[in-house]
C-alpha atoms as a PDB file:
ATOM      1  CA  UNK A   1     158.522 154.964 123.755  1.00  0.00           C
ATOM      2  CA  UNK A   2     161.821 153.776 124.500  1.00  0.00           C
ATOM      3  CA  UNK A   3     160.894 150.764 125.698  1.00  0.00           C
ATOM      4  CA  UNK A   4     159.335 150.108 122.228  1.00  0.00           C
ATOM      5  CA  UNK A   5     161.952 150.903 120.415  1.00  0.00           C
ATOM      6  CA  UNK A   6     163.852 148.266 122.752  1.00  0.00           C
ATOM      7  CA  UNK A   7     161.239 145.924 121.897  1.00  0.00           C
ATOM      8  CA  UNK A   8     162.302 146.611 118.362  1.00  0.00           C
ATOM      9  CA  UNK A   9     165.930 146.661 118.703  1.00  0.00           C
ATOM     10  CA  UNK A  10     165.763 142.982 120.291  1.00  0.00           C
ATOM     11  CA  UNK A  11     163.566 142.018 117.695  1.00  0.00           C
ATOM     12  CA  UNK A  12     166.764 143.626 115.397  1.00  0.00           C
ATOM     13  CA  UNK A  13     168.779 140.872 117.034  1.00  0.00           C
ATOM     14  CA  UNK A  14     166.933 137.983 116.588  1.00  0.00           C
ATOM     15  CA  UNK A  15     166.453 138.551 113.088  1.00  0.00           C
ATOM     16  CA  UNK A  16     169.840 139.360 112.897  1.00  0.00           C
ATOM     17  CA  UNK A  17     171.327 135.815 114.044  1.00  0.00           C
ATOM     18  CA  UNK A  18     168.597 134.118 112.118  1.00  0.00           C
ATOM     19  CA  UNK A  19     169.816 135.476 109.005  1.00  0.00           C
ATOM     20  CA  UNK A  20     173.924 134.577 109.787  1.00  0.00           C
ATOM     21  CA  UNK A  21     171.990 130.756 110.291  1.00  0.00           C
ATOM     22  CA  UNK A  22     170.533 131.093 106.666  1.00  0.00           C
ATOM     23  CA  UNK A  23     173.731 132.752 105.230  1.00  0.00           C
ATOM     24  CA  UNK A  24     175.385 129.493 106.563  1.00  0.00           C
ATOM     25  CA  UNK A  25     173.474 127.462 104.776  1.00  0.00           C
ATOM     26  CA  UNK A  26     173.807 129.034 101.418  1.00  0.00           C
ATOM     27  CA  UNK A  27     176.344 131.593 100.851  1.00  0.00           C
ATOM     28  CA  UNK A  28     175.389 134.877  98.684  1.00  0.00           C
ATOM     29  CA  UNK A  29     176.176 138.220  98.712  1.00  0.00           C
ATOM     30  CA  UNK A  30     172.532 139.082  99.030  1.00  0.00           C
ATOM     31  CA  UNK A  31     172.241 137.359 102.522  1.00  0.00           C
ATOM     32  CA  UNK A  32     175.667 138.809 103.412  1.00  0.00           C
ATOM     33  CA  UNK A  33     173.886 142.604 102.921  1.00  0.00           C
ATOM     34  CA  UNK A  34     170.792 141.337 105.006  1.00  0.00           C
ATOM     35  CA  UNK A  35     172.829 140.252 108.167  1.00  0.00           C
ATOM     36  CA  UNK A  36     174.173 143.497 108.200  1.00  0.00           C
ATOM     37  CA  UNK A  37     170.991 145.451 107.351  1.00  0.00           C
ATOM     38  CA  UNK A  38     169.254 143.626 110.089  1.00  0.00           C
ATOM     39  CA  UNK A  39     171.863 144.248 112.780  1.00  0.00           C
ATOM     40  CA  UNK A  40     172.419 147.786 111.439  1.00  0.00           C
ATOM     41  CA  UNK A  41     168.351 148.476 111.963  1.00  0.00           C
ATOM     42  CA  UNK A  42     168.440 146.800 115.240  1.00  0.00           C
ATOM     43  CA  UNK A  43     171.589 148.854 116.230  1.00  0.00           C
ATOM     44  CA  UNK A  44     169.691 152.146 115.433  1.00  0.00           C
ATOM     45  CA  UNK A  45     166.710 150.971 117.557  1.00  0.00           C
ATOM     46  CA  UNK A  46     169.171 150.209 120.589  1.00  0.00           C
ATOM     47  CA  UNK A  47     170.494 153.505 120.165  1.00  0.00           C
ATOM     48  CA  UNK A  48     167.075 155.345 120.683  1.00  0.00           C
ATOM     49  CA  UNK A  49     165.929 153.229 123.616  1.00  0.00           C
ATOM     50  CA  UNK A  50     169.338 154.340 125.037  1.00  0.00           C
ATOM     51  CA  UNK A  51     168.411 158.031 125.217  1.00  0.00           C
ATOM     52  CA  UNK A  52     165.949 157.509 127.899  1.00  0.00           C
ATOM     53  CA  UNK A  53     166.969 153.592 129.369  1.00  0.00           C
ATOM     54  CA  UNK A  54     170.496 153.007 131.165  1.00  0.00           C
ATOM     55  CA  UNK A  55     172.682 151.534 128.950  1.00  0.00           C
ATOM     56  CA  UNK A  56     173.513 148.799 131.376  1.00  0.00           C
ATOM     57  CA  UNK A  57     169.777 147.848 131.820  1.00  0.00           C
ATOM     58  CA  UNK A  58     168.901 148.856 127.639  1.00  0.00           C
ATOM     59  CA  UNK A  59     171.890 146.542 126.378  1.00  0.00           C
ATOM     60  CA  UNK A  60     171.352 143.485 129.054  1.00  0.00           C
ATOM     61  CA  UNK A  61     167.376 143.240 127.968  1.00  0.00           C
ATOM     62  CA  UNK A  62     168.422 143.543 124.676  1.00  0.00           C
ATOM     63  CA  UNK A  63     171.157 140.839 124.712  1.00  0.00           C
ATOM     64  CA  UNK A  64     169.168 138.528 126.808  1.00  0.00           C
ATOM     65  CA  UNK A  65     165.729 138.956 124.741  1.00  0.00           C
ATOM     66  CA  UNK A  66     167.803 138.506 121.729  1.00  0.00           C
ATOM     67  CA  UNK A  67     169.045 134.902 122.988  1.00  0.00           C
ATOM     68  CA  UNK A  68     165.932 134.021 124.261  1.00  0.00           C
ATOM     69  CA  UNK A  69     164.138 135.126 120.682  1.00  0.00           C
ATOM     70  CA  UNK A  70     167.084 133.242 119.102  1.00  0.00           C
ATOM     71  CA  UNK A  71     166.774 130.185 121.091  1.00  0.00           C
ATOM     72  CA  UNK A  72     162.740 129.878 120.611  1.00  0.00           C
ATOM     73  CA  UNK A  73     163.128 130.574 116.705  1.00  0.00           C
ATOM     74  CA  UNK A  74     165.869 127.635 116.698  1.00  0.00           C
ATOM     75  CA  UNK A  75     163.565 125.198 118.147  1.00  0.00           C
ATOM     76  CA  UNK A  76     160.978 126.577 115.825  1.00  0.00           C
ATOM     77  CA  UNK A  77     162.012 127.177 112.568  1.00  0.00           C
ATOM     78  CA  UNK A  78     165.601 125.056 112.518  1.00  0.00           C
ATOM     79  CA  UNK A  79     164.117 122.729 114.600  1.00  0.00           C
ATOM     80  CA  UNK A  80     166.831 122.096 117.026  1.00  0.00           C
ATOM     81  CA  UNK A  81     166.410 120.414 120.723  1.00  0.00           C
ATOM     82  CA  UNK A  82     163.452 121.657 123.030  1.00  0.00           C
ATOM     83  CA  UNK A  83     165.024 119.823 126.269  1.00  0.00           C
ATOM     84  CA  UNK A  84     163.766 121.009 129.738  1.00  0.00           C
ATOM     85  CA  UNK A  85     167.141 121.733 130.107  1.00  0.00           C
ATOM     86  CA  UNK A  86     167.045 124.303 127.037  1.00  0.00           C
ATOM     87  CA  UNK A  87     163.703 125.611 128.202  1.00  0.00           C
ATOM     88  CA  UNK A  88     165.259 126.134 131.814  1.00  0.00           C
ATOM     89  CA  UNK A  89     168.381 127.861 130.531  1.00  0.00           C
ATOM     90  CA  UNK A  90     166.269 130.244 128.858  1.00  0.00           C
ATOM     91  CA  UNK A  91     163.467 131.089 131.368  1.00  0.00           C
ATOM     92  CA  UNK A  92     166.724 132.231 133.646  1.00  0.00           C
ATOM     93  CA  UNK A  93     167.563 134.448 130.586  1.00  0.00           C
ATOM     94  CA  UNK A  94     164.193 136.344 130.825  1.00  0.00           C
ATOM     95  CA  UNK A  95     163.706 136.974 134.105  1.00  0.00           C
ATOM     96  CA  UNK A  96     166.914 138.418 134.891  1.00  0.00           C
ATOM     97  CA  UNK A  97     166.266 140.790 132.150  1.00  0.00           C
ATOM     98  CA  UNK A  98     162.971 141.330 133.694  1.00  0.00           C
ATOM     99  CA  UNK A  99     165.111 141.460 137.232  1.00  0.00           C
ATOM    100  CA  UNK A 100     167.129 144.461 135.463  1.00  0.00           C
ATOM    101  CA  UNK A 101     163.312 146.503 134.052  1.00  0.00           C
ATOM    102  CA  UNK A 102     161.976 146.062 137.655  1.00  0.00           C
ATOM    103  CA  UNK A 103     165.305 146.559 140.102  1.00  0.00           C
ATOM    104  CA  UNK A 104     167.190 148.468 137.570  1.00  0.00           C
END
């Protein structure tokens, strides 16, 4: 279950930056409360797959499926650049946090 609630938790951060992009582009308290609700939900979810994962391994997968979410979500929704150099970058990003699940 932990791993789930990982799942979650990076899901938490994706979310999470997404909304700080929207709050950029228009300013309101109610998206202020929302970036903070997000992380806050994605926080609690980090803290539950860190009763059974290593924090080391728990916090790198989430950080590192967060950017990767991030990065895909940019290209699709903000549409910013899909370079092979952007995809490469980011394929590193997932397999060393698949490195950490299998060696960890």
């Amino acid at each position: 279950m932990a791993w789930v609630y990982l799942a979650i938790a990076s899901l938490g951060e994706i979310f999470g930056v997404m909304s700080i992009n929207y709050y950029l582009q228009k300013r309101s308290m109610t998206r202020l409360f929302l970036i903070v609700g997000i992380f806050s939900f994605g926080f609690v979810f980090l803290s539950l797959a860190m009763r059974e994962i290593q924090m080391s391994t728990a916090y790198a997968i989430w950080t590192g499926f967060g950017a990767a979410g991030a990065v895909v979500m940019g290209i699709i929704i903000f549409k910013e650049s899909a370079s092979v150099k952007r995809i490469f970058f980011l394929s590193l990003i997932i397999v060393g946090a698949v490195g950490l699940k299998l060696f960890g």
